[in-house]
PDB file of N, CA and C in Angstrom:
ATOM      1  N   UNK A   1      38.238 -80.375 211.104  1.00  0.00           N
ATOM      2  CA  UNK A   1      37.496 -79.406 211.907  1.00  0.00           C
ATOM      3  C   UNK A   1      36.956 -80.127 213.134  1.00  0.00           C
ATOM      4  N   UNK A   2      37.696 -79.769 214.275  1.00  0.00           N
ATOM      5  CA  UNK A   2      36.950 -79.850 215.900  1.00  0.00           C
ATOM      6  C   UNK A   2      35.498 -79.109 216.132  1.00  0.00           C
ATOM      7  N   UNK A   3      35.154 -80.069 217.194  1.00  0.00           N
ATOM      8  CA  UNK A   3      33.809 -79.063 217.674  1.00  0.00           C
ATOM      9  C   UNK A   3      34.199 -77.651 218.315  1.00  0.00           C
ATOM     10  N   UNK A   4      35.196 -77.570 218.473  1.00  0.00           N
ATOM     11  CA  UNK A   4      35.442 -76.212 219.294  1.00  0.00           C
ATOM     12  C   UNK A   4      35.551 -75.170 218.073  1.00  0.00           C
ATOM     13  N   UNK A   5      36.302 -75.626 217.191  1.00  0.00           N
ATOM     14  CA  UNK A   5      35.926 -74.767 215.738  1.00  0.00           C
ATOM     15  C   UNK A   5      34.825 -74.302 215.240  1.00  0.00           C
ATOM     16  N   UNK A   6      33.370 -75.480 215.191  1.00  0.00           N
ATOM     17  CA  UNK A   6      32.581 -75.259 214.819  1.00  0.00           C
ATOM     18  C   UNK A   6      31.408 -74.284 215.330  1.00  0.00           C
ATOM     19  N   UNK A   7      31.429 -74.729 216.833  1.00  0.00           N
ATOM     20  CA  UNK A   7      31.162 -73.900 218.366  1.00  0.00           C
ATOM     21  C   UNK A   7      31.550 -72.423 217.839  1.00  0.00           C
ATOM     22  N   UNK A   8      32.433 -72.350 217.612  1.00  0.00           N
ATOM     23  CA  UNK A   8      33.441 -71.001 217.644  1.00  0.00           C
ATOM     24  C   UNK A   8      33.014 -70.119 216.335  1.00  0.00           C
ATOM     25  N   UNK A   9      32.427 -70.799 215.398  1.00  0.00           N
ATOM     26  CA  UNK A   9      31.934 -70.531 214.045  1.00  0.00           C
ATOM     27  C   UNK A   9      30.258 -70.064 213.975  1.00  0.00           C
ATOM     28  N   UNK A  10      30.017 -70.786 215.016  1.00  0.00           N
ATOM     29  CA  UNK A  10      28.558 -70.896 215.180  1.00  0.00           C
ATOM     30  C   UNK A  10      28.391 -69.334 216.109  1.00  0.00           C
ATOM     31  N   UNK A  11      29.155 -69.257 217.009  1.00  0.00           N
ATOM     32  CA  UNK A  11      28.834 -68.210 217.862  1.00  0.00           C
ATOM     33  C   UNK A  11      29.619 -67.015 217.202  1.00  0.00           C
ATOM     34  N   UNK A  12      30.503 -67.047 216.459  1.00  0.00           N
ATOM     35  CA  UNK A  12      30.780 -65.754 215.940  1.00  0.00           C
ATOM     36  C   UNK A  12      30.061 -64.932 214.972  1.00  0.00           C
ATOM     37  N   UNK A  13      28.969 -65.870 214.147  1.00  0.00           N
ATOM     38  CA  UNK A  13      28.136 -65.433 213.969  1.00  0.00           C
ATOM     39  C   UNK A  13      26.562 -64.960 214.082  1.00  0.00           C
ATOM     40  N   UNK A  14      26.556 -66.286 215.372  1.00  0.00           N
ATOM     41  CA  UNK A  14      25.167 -65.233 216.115  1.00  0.00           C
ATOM     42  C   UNK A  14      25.426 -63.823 216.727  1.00  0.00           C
ATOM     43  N   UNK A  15      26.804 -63.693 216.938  1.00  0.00           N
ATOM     44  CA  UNK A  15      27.120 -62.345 217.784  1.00  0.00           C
ATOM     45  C   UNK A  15      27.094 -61.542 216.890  1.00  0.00           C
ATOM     46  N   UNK A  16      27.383 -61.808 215.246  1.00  0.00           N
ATOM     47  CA  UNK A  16      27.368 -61.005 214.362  1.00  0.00           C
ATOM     48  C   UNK A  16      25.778 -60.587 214.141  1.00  0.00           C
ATOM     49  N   UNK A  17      24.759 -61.801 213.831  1.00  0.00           N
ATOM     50  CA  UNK A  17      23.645 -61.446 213.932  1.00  0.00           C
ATOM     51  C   UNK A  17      22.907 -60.297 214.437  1.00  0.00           C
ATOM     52  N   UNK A  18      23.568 -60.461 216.081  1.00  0.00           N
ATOM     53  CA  UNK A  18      22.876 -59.704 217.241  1.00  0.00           C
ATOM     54  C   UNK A  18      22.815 -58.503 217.093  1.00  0.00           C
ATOM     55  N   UNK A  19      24.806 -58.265 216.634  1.00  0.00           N
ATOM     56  CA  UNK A  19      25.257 -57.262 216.774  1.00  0.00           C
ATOM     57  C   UNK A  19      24.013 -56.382 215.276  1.00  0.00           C
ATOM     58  N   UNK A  20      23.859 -56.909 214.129  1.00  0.00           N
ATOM     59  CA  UNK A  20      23.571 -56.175 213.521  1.00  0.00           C
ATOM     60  C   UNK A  20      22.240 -55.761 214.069  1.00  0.00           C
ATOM     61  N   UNK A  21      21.461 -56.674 214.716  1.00  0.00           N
ATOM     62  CA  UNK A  21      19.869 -56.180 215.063  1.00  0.00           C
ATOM     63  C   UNK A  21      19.969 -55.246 215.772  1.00  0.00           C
ATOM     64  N   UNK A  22      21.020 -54.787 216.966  1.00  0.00           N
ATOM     65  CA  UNK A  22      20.892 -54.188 218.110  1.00  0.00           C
ATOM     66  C   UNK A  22      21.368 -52.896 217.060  1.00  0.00           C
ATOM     67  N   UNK A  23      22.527 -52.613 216.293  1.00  0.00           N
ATOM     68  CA  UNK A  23      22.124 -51.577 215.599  1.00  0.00           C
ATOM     69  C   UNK A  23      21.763 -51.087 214.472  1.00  0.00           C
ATOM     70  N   UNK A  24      20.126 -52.105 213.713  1.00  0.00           N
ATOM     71  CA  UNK A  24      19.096 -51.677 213.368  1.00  0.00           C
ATOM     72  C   UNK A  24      18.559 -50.846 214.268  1.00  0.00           C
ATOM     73  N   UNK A  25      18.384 -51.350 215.833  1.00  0.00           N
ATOM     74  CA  UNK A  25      17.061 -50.925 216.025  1.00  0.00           C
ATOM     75  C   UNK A  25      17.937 -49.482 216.264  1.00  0.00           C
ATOM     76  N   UNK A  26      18.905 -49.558 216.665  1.00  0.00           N
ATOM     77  CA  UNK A  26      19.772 -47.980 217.177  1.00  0.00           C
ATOM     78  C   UNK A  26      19.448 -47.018 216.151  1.00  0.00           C
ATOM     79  N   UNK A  27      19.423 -47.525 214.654  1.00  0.00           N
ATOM     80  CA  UNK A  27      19.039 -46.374 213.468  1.00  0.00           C
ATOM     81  C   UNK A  27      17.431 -46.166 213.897  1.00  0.00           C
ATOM     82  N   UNK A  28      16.652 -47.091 213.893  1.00  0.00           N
ATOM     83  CA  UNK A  28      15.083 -47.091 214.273  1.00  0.00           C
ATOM     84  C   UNK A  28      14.868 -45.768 214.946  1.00  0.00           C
ATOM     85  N   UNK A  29      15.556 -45.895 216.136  1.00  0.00           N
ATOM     86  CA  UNK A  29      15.196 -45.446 217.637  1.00  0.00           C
ATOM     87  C   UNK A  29      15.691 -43.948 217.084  1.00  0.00           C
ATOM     88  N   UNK A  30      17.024 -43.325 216.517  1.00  0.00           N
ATOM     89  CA  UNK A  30      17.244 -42.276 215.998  1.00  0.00           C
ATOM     90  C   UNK A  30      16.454 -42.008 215.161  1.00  0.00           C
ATOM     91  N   UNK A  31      15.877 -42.711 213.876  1.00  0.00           N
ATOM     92  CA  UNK A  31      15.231 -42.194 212.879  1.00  0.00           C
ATOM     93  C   UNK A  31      13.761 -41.665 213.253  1.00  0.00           C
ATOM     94  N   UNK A  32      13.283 -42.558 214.407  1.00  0.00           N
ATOM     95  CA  UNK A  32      12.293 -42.463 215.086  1.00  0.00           C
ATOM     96  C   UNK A  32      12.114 -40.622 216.328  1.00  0.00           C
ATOM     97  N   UNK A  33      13.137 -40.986 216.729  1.00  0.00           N
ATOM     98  CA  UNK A  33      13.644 -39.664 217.570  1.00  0.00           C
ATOM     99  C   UNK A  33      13.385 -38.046 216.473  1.00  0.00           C
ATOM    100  N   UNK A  34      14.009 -38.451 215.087  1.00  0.00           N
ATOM    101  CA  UNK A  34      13.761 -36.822 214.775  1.00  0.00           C
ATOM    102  C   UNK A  34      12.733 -37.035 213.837  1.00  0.00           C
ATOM    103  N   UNK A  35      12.190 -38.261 213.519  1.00  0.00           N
ATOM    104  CA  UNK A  35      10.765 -37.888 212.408  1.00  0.00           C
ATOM    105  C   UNK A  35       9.578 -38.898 213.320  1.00  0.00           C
ATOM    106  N   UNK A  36       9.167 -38.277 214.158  1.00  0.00           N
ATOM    107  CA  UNK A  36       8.327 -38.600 215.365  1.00  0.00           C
ATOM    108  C   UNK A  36       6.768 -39.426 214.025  1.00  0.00           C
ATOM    109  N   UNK A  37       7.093 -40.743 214.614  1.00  0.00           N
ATOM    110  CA  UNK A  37       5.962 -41.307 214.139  1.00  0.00           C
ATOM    111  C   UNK A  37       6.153 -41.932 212.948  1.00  0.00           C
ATOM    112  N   UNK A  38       7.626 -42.472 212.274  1.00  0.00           N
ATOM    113  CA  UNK A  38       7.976 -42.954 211.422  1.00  0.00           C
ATOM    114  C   UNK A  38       8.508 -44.503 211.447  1.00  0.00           C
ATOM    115  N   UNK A  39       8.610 -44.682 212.696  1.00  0.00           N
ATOM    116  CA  UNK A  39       9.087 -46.436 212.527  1.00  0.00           C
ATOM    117  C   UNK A  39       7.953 -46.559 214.018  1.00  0.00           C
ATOM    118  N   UNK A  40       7.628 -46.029 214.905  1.00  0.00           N
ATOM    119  CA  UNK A  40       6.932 -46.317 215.800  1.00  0.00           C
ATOM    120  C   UNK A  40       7.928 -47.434 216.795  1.00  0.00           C
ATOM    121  N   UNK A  41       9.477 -47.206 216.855  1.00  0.00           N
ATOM    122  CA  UNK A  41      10.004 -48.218 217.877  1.00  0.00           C
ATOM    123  C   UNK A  41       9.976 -46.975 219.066  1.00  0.00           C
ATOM    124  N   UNK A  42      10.101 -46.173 219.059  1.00  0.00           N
ATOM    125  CA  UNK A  42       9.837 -45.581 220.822  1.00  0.00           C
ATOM    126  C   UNK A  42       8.680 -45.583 221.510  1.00  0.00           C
ATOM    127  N   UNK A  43       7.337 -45.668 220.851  1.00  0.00           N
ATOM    128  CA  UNK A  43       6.163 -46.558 221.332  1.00  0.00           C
ATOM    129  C   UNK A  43       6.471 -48.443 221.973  1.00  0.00           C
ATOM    130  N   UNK A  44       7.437 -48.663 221.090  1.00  0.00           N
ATOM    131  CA  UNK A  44       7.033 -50.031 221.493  1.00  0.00           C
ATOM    132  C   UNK A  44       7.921 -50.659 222.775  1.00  0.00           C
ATOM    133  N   UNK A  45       9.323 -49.572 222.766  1.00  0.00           N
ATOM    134  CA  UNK A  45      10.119 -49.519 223.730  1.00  0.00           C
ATOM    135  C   UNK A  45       9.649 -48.642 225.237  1.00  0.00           C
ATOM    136  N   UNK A  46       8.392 -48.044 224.820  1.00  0.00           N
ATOM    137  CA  UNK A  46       8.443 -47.462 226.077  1.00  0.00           C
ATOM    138  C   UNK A  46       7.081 -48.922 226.817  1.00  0.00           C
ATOM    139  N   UNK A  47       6.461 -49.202 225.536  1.00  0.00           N
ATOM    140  CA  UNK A  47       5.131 -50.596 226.097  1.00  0.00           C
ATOM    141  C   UNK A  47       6.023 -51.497 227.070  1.00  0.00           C
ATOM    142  N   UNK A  48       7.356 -51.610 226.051  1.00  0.00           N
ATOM    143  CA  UNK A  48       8.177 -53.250 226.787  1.00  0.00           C
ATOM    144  C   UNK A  48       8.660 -52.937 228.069  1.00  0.00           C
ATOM    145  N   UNK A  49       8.891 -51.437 228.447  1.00  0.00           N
ATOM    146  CA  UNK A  49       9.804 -51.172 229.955  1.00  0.00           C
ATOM    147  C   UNK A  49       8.667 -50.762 230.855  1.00  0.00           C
ATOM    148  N   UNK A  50       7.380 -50.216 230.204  1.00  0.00           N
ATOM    149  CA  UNK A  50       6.156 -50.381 231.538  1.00  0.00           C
ATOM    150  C   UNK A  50       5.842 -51.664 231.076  1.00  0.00           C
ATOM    151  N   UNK A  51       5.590 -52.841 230.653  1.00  0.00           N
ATOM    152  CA  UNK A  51       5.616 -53.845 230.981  1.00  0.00           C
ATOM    153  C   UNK A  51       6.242 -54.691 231.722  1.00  0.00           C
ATOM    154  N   UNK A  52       7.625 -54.336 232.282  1.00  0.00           N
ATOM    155  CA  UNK A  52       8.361 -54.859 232.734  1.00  0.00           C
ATOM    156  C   UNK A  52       8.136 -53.992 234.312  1.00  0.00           C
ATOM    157  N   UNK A  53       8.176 -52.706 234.472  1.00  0.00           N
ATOM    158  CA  UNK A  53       8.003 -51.959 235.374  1.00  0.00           C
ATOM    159  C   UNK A  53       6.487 -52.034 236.078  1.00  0.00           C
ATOM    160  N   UNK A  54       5.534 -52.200 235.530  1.00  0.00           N
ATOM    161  CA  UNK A  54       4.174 -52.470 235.921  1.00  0.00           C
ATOM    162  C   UNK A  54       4.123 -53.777 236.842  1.00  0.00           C
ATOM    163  N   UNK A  55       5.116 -54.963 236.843  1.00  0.00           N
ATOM    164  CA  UNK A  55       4.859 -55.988 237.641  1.00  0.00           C
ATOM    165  C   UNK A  55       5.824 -56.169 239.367  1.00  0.00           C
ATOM    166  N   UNK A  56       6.102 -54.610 239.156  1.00  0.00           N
ATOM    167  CA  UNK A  56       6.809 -54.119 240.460  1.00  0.00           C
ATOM    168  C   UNK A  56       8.125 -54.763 241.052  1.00  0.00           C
ATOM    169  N   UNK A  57       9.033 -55.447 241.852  1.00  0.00           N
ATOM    170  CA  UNK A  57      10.245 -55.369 241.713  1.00  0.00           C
ATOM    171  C   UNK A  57      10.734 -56.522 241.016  1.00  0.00           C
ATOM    172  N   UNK A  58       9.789 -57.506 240.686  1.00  0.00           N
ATOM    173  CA  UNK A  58      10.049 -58.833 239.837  1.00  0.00           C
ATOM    174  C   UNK A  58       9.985 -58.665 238.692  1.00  0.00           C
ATOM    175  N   UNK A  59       9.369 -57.451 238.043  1.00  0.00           N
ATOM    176  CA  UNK A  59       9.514 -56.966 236.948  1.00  0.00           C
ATOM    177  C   UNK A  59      10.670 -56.157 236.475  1.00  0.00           C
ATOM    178  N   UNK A  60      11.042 -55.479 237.430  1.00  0.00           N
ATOM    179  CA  UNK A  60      12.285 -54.418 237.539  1.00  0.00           C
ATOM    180  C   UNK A  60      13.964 -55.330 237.432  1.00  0.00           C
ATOM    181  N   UNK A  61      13.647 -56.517 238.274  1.00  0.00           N
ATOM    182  CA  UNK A  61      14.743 -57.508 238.357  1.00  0.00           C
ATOM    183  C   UNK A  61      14.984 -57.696 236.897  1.00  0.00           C
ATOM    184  N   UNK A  62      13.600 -58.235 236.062  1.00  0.00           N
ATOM    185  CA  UNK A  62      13.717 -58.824 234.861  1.00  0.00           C
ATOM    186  C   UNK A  62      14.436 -57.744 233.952  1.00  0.00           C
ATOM    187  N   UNK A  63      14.352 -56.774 234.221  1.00  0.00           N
ATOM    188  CA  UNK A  63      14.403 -55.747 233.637  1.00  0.00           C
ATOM    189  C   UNK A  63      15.518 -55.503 233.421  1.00  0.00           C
ATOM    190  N   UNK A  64      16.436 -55.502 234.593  1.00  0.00           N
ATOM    191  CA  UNK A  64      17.556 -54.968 235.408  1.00  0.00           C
ATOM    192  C   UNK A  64      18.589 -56.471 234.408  1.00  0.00           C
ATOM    193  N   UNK A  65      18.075 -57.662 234.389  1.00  0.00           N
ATOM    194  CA  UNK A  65      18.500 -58.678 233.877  1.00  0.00           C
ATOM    195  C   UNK A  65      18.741 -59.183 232.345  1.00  0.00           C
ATOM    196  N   UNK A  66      17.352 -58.046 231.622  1.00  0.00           N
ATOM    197  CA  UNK A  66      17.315 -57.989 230.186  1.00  0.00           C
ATOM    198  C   UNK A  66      18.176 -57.073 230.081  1.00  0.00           C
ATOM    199  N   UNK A  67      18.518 -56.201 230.765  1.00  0.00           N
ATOM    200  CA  UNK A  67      19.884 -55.372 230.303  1.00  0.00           C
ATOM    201  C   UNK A  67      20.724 -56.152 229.921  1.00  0.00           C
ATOM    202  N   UNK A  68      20.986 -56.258 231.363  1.00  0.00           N
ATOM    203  CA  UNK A  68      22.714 -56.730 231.515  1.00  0.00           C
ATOM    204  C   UNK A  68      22.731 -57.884 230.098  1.00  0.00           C
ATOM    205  N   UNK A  69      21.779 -58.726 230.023  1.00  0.00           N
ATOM    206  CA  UNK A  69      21.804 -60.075 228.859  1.00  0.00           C
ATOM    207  C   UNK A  69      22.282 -59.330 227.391  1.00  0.00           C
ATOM    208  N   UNK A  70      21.281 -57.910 227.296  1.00  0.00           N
ATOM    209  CA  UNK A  70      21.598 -57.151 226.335  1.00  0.00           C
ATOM    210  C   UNK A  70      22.641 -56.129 225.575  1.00  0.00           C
ATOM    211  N   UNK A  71      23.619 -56.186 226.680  1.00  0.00           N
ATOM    212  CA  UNK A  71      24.746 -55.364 226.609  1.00  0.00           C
ATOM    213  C   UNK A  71      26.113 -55.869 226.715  1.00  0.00           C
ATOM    214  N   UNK A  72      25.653 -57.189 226.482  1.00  0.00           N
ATOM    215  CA  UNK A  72      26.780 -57.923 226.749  1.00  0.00           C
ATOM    216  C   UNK A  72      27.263 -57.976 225.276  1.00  0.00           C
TER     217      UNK A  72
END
């Protein structure tokens, strides 16, 4: 086993990781959507984007940047 193997082992499963958190929170955010007040993630998603939006276009950049990082 090469490092490029291991590299390759290592990152296929942080992407697996990711992938599963990003859709936890996707059930959250739905489960949240029709039983209003049951996981409380659309409170905390709307805190993190006026937090990000409240520090005006350096916030918006970050913003604009946590996407793109996030959708990749």
């Amino acid at each position: 086993m090469n490092i490029n193997d291991a590299l390759n082992t290592v990152s296929s499963v942080a992407n697996g990781v990711v992938g599963l958190g990003l859709s936890l929170i996707t059930v959250a955010l739905v489960v949240d959507i029709l039983f209003p007040g049951t996981t409380g993630i659309v409170n905390s998603v709307s805190a993190l984007v006026s937090s990000f939006t409240s520090q005006g276009l350096v916030g918006l950049i970050s913003l604009v940047v946590f996407v793109a990082i996030a959708s990749r």
